[in-house]
N, C-alpha and C. Protein backbone atom coordinates (compact mmCIF):
# COMPACT_ATOMS: atom_id res chain seq x y z
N UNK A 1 11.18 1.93 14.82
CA UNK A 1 10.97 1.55 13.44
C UNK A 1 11.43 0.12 13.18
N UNK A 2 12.56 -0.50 13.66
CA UNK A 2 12.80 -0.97 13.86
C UNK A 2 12.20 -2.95 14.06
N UNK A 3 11.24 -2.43 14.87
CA UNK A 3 10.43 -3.37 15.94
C UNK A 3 9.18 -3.49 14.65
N UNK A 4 9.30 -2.91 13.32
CA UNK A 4 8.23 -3.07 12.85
C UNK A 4 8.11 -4.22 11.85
N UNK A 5 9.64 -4.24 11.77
CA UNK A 5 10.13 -5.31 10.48
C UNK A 5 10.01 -6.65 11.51
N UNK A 6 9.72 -7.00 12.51
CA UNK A 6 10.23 -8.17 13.20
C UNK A 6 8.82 -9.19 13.00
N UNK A 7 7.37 -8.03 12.18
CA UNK A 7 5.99 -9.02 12.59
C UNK A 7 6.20 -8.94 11.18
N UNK A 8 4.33 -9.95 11.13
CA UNK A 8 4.22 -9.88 9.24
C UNK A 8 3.42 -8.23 9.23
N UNK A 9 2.92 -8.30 10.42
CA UNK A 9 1.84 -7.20 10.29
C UNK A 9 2.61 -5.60 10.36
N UNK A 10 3.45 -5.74 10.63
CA UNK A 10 4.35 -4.21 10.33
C UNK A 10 4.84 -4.43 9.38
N UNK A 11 5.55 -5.62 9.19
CA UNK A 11 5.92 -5.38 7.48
C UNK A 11 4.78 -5.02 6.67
N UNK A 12 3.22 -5.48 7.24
CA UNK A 12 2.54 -5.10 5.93
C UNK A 12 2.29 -3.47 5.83
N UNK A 13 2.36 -2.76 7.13
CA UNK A 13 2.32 -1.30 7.61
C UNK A 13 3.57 -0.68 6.66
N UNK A 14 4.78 -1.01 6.48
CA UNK A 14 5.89 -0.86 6.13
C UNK A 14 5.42 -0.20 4.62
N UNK A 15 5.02 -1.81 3.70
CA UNK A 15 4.54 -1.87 2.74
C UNK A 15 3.54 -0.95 2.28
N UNK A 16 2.58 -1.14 2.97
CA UNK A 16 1.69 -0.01 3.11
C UNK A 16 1.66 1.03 2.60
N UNK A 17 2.79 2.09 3.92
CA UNK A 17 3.17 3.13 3.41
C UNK A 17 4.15 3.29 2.29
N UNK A 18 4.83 2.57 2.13
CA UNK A 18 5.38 2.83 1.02
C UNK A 18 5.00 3.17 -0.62
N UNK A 19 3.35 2.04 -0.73
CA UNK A 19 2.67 1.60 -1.60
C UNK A 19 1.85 2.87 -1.94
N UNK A 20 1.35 3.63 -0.24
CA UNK A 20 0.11 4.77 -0.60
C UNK A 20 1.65 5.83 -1.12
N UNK A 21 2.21 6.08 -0.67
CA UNK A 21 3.42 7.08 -1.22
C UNK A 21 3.19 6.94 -2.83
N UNK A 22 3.99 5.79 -3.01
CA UNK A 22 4.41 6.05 -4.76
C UNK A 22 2.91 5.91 -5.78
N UNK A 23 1.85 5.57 -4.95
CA UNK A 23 0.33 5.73 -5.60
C UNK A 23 0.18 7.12 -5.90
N UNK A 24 0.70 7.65 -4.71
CA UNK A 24 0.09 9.63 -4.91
C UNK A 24 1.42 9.90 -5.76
N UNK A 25 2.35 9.56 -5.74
CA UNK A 25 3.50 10.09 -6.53
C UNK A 25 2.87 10.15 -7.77
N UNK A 26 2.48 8.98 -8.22
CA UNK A 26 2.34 8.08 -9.43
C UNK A 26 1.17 9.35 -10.08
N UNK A 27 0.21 9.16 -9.43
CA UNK A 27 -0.83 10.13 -9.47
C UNK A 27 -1.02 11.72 -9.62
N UNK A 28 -0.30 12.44 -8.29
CA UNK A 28 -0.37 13.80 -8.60
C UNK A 28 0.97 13.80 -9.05
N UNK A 29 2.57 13.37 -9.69
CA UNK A 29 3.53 14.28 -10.04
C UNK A 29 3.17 13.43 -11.36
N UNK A 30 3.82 12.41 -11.42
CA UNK A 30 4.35 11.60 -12.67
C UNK A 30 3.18 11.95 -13.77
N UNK A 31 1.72 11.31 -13.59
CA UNK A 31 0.96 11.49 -14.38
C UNK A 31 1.01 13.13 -15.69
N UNK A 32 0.83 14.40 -14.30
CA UNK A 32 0.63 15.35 -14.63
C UNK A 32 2.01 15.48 -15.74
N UNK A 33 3.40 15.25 -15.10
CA UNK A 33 4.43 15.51 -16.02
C UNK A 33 4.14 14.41 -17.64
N UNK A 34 3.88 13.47 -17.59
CA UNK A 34 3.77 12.44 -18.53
C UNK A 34 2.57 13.49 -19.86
N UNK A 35 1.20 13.63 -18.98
CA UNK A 35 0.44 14.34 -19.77
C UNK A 35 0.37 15.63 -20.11
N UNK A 36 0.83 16.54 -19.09
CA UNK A 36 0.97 17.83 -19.43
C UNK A 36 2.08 18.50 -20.27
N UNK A 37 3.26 17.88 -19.49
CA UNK A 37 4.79 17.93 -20.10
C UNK A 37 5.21 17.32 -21.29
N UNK A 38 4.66 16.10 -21.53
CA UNK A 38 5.02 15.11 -22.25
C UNK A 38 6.72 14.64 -21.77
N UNK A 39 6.50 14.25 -20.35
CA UNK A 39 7.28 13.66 -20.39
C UNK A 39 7.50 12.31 -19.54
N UNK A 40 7.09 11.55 -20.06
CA UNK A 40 6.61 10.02 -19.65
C UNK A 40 7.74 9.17 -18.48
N UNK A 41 9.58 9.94 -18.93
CA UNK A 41 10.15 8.78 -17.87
C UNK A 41 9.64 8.87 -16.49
N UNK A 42 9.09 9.87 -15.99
CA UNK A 42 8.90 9.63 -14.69
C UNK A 42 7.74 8.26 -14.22
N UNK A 43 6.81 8.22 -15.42
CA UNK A 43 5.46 7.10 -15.27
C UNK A 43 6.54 5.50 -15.29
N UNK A 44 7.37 5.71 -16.76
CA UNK A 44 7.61 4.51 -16.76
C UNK A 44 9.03 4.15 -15.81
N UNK A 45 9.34 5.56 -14.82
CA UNK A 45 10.21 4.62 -13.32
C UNK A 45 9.63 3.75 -12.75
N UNK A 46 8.29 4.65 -12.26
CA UNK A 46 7.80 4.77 -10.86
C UNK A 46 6.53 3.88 -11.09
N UNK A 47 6.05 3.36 -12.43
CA UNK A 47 4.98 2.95 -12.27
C UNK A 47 5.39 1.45 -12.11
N UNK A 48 6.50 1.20 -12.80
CA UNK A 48 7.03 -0.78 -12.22
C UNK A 48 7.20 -0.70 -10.88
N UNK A 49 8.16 0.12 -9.70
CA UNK A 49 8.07 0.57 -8.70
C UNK A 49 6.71 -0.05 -7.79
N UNK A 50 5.69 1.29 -8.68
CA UNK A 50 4.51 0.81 -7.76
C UNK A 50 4.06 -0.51 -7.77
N UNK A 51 3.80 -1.13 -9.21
CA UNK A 51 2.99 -2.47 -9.57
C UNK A 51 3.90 -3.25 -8.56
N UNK A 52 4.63 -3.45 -8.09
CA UNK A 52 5.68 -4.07 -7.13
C UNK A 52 5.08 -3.90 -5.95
N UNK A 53 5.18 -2.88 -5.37
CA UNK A 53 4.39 -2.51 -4.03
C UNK A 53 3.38 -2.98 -4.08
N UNK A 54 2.22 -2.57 -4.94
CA UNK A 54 1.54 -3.58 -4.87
C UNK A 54 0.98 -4.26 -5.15
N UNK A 55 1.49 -5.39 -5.25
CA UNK A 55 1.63 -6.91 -5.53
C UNK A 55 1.95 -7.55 -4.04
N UNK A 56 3.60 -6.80 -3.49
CA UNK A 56 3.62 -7.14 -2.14
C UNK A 56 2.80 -6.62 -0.79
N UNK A 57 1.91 -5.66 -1.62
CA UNK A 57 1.05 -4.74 -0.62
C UNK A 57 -0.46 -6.25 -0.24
N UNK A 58 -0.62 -7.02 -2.01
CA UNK A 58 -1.46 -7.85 -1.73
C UNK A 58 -1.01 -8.94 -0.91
N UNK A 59 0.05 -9.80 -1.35
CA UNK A 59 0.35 -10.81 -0.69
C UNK A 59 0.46 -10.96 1.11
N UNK A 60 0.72 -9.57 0.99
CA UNK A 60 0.94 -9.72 2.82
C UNK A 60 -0.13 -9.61 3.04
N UNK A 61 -0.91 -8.84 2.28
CA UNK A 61 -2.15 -8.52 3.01
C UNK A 61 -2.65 -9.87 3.20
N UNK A 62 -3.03 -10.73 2.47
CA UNK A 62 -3.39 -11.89 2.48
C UNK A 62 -2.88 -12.73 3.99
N UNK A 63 -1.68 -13.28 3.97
CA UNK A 63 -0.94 -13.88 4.84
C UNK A 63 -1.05 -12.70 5.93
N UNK A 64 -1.22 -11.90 5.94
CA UNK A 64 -1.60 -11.07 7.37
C UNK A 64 -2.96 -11.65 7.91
N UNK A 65 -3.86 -11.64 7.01
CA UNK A 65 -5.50 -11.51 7.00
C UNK A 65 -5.63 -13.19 7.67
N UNK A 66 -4.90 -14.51 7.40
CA UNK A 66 -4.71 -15.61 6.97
C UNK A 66 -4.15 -15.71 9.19
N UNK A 67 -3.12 -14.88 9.51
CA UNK A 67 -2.25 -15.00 10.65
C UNK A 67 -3.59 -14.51 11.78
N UNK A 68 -4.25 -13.44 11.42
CA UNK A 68 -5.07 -13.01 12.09
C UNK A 68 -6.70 -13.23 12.53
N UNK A 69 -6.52 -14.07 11.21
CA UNK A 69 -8.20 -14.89 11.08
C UNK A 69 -8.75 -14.13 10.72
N UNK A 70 -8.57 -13.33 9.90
CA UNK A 70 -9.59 -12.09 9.75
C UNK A 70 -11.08 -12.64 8.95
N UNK A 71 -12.00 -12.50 8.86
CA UNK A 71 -12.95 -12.46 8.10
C UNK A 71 -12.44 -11.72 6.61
N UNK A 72 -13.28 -12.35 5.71
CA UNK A 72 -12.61 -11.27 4.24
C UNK A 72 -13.93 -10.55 4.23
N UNK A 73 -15.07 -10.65 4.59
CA UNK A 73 -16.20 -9.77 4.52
C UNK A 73 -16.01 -8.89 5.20
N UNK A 74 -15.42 -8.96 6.20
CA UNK A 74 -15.39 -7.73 7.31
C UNK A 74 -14.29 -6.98 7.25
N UNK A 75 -13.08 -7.38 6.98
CA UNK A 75 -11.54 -7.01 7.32
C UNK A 75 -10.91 -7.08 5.97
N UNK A 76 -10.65 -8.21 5.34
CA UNK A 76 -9.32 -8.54 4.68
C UNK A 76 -10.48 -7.82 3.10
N UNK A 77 -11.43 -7.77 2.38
CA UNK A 77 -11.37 -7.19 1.76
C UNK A 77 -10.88 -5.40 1.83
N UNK A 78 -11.41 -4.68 3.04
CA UNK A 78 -10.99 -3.13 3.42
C UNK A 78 -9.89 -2.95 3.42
N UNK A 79 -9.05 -3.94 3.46
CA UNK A 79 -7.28 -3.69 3.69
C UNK A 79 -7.21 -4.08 2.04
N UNK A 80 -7.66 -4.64 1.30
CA UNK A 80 -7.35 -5.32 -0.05
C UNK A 80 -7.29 -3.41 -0.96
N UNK A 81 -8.81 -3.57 -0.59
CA UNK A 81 -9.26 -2.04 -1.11
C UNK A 81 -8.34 -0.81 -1.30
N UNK A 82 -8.11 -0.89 -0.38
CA UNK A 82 -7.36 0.38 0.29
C UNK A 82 -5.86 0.67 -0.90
N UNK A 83 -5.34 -0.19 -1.08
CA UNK A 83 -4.33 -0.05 -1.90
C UNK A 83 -4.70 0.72 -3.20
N UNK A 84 -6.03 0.43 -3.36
CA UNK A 84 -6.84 1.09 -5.22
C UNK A 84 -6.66 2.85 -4.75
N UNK A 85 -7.35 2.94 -3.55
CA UNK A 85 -8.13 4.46 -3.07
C UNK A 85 -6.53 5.29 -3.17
N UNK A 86 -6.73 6.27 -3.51
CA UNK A 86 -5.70 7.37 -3.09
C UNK A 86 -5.92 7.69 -1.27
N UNK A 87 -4.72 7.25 -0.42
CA UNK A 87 -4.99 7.79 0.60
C UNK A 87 -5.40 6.11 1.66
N UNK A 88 -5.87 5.49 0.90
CA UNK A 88 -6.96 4.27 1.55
C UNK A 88 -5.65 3.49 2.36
N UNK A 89 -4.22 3.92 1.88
CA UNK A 89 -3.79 2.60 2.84
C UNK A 89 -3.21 3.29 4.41
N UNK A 90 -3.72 4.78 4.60
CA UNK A 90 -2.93 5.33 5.45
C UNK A 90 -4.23 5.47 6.15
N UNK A 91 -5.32 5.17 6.19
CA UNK A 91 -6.42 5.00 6.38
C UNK A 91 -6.82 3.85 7.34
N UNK A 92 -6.34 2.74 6.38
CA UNK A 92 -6.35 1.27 6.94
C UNK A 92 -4.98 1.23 7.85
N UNK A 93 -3.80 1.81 7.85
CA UNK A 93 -3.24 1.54 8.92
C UNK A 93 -3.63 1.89 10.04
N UNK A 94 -4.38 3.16 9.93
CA UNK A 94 -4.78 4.26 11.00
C UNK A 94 -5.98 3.11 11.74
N UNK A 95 -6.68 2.71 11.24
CA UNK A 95 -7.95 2.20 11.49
C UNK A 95 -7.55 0.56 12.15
N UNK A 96 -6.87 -0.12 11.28
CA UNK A 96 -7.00 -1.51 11.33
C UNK A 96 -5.48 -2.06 11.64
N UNK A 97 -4.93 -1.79 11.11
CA UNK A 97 -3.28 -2.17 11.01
C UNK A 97 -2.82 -1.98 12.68
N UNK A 98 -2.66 -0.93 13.22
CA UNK A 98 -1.99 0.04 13.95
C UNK A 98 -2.44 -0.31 15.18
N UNK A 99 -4.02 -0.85 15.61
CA UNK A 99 -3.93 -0.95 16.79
C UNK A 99 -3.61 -2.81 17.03
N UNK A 100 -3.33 -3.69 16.16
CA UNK A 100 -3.10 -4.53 16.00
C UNK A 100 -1.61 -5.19 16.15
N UNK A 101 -0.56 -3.87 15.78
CA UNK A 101 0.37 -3.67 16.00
C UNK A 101 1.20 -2.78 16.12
N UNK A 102 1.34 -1.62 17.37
CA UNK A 102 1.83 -0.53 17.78
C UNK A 102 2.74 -0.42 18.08
């Protein structure tokens, strides 16, 4: 785990996961409690939380995309994406991230 913090490109894996986590948090717990429950602190923890992730989920992505030459037609938009999708960034590590840096 370790060995992952040492590139930009595991930090962006790092980020990543962290980012698709508090997306589904955000999504299947918080929401449901906010609207069903009425009880909102969980949205307004976790949702500055996320907007944080990502923000740093974009920037690396960028300066990853930037280190790697990526094309943005081909590559650096699908990694951009992925942060919106429920699921999309564990996706893009699986796919793109991961064999780039294992």
């Amino acid at each position: 785990m370790t060995q992952l913090f040492k590139t930009k490109t595991g930090r962006l894996r790092i980020i990543g996961f962290l980012e698709g986590i508090s997306l589904l948090v955000l999504i299947f717990v918080a929401m449901p409690l906010k609207y069903c429950f009425n009880y909102p602190l969980a949205v307004q923890t976790l949702g500055p939380i996320h907007g944080a992730l990502f923000v740093l989920f974009i920037i690396n992505t960028l300066s990853v995309g930037i280190e790697q030459q990526w094309k943005f037609a081909t590559t650096t938009w699908k990694v951009l994406l992925a942060c919106i999708v429920p699921f999309g960034t564990f996706y893009i590590d699986k796919k793109i991230l991961k064999p780039i840096n294992p």
